[in-house]
Protein backbone atom coordinates (compact mmCIF):
# COMPACT_ATOMS: atom_id res chain seq x y z
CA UNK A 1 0.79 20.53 9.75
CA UNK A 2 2.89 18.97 12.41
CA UNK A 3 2.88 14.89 12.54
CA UNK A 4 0.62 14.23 15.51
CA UNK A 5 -2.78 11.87 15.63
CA UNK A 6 -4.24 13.79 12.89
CA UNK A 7 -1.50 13.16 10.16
CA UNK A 8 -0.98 9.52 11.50
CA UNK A 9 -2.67 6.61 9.28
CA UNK A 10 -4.42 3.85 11.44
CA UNK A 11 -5.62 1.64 8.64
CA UNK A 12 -5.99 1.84 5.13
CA UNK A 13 -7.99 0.05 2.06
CA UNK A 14 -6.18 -2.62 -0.01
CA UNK A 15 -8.99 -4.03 -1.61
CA UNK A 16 -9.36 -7.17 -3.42
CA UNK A 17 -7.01 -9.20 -1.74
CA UNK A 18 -6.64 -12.47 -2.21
CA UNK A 19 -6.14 -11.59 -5.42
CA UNK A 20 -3.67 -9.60 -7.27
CA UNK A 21 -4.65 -6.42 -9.08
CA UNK A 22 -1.90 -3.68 -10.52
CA UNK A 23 -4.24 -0.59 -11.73
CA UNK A 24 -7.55 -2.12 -11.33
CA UNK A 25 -6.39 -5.39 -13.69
CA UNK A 26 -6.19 -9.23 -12.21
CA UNK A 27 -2.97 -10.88 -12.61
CA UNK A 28 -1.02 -13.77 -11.40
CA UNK A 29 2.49 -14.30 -10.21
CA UNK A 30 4.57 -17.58 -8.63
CA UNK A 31 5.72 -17.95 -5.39
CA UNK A 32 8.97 -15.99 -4.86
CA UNK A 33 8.50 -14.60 -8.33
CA UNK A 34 10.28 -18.00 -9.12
CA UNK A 35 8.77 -19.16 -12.25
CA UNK A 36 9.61 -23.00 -11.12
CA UNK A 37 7.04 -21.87 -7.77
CA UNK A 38 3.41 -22.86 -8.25
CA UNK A 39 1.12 -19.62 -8.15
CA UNK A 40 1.13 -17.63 -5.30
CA UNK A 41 -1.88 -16.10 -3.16
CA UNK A 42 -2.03 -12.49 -2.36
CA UNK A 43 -1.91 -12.93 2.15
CA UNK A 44 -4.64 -10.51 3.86
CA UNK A 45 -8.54 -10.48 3.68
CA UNK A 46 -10.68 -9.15 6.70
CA UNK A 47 -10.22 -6.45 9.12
CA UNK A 48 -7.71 -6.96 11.51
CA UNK A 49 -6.13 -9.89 10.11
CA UNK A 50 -2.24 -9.98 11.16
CA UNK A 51 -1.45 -10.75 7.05
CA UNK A 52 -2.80 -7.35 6.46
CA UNK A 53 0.03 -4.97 6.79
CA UNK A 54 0.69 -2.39 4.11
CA UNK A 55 4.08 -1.66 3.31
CA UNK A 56 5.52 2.12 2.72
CA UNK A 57 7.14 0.76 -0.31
CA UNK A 58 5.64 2.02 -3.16
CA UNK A 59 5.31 0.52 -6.68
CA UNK A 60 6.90 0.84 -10.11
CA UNK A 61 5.27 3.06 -13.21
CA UNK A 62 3.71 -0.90 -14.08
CA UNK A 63 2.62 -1.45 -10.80
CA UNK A 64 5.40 -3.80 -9.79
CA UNK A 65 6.81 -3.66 -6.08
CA UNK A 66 10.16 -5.76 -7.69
CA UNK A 67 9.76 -8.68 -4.99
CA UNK A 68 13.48 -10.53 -6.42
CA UNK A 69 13.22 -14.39 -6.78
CA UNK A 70 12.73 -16.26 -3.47
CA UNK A 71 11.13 -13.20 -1.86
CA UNK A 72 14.17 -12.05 -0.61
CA UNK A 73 14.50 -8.57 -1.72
CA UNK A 74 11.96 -6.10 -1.72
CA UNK A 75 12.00 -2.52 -3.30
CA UNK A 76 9.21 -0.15 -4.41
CA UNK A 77 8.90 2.68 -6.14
CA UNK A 78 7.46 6.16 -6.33
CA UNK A 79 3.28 4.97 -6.62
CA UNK A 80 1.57 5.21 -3.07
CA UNK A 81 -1.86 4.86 -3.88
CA UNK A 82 -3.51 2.24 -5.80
CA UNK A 83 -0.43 1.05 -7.97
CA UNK A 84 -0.88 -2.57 -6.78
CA UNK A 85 -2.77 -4.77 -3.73
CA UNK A 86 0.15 -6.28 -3.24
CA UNK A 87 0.90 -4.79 0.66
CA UNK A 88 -0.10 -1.24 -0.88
CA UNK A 89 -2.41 0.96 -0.22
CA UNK A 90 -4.88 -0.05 -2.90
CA UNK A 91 -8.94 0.46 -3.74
CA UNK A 92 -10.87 0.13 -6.55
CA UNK A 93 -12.37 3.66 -6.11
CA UNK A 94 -11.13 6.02 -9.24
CA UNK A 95 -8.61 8.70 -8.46
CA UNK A 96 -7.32 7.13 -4.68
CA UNK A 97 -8.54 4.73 -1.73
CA UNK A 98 -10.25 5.90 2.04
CA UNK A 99 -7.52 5.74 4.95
CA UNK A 100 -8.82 6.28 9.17
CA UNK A 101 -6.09 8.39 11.04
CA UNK A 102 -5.68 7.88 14.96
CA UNK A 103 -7.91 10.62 15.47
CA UNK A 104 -10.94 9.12 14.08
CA UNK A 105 -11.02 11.05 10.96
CA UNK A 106 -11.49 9.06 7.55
CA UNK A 107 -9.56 10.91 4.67
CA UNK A 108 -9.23 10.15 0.85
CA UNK A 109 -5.68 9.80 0.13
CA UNK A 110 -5.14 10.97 -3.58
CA UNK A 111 -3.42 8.40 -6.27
CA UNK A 112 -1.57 11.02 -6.70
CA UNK A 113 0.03 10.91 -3.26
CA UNK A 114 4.04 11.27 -2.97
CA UNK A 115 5.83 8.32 -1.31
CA UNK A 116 7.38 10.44 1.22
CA UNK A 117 4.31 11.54 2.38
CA UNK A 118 2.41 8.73 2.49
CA UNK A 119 5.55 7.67 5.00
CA UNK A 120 5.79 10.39 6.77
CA UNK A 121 1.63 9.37 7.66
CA UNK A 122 2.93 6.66 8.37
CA UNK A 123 4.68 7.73 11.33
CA UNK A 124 2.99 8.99 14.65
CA UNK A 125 5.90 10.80 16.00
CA UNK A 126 8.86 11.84 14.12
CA UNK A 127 7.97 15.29 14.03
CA UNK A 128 7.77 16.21 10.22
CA UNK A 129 5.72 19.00 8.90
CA UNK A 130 3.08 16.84 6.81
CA UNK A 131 2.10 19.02 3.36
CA UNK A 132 -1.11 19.34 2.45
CA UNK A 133 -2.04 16.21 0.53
């Protein structure tokens, strides 16, 4: 299907926030994954709060979105879906999380979802033929 308001993602679950989770486990990490940092707090929380954006990044095979030390540099990895909380799309449902697209549909995005989709959803008007997913 063409990209349009159907294959466009308004919003998305990233649950548990503002803690940090990587495959439905708590963990902690310091500031600007600099060890010398004290611990840092995972930004977002209610609906519509401007800390709340979810990144197209992806995570690692451990869940990791390999933030470098001081923050700086920020690189993801093939996991769309419920790799990590940390500005991913993330719930605690088994097998993917709920997303709303701009046409008022609600859809369950698989954890099995391929990074280039999941941007290409993320996009309202570039034109690309969205697969099935």
């Amino acid at each position: 299907m063409t990209d349009g308001a159907s294959n466009t993602l308004l919003l998305s679950e990233c649950a548990r926030r503002p803690k940090f989770f990587r495959f439905n486990t708590e963990y902690t990490k310091n500031k600007g994954n600099d060890p010398a940092k004290p611990l840092d707090v995972n930004k977002g929380g209610g609906w519509a709060a401007k800390e709340n954006a979810i990144e197209v990044s992806g995570a690692t095979a451990d869940g990791t979105v390999e933030v470098g030390t001081g923050g700086t540099k920020r690189s993801g990895g093939p996991l769309a879906v419920n790799a990590t909380n940390e500005k991913n799309v993330y719930a605690m449902h088994t097998g993917g999380a709920n997303a709303a697209f701009l046409d008022g549909s609600v859809r369950f995005l698989s954890d099995r979802l391929d990074i280039k989709v999941l941007a290409a959803l993320a996009t309202r008007a570039n034109g690309e033929v969205v697969p099935n997913y």
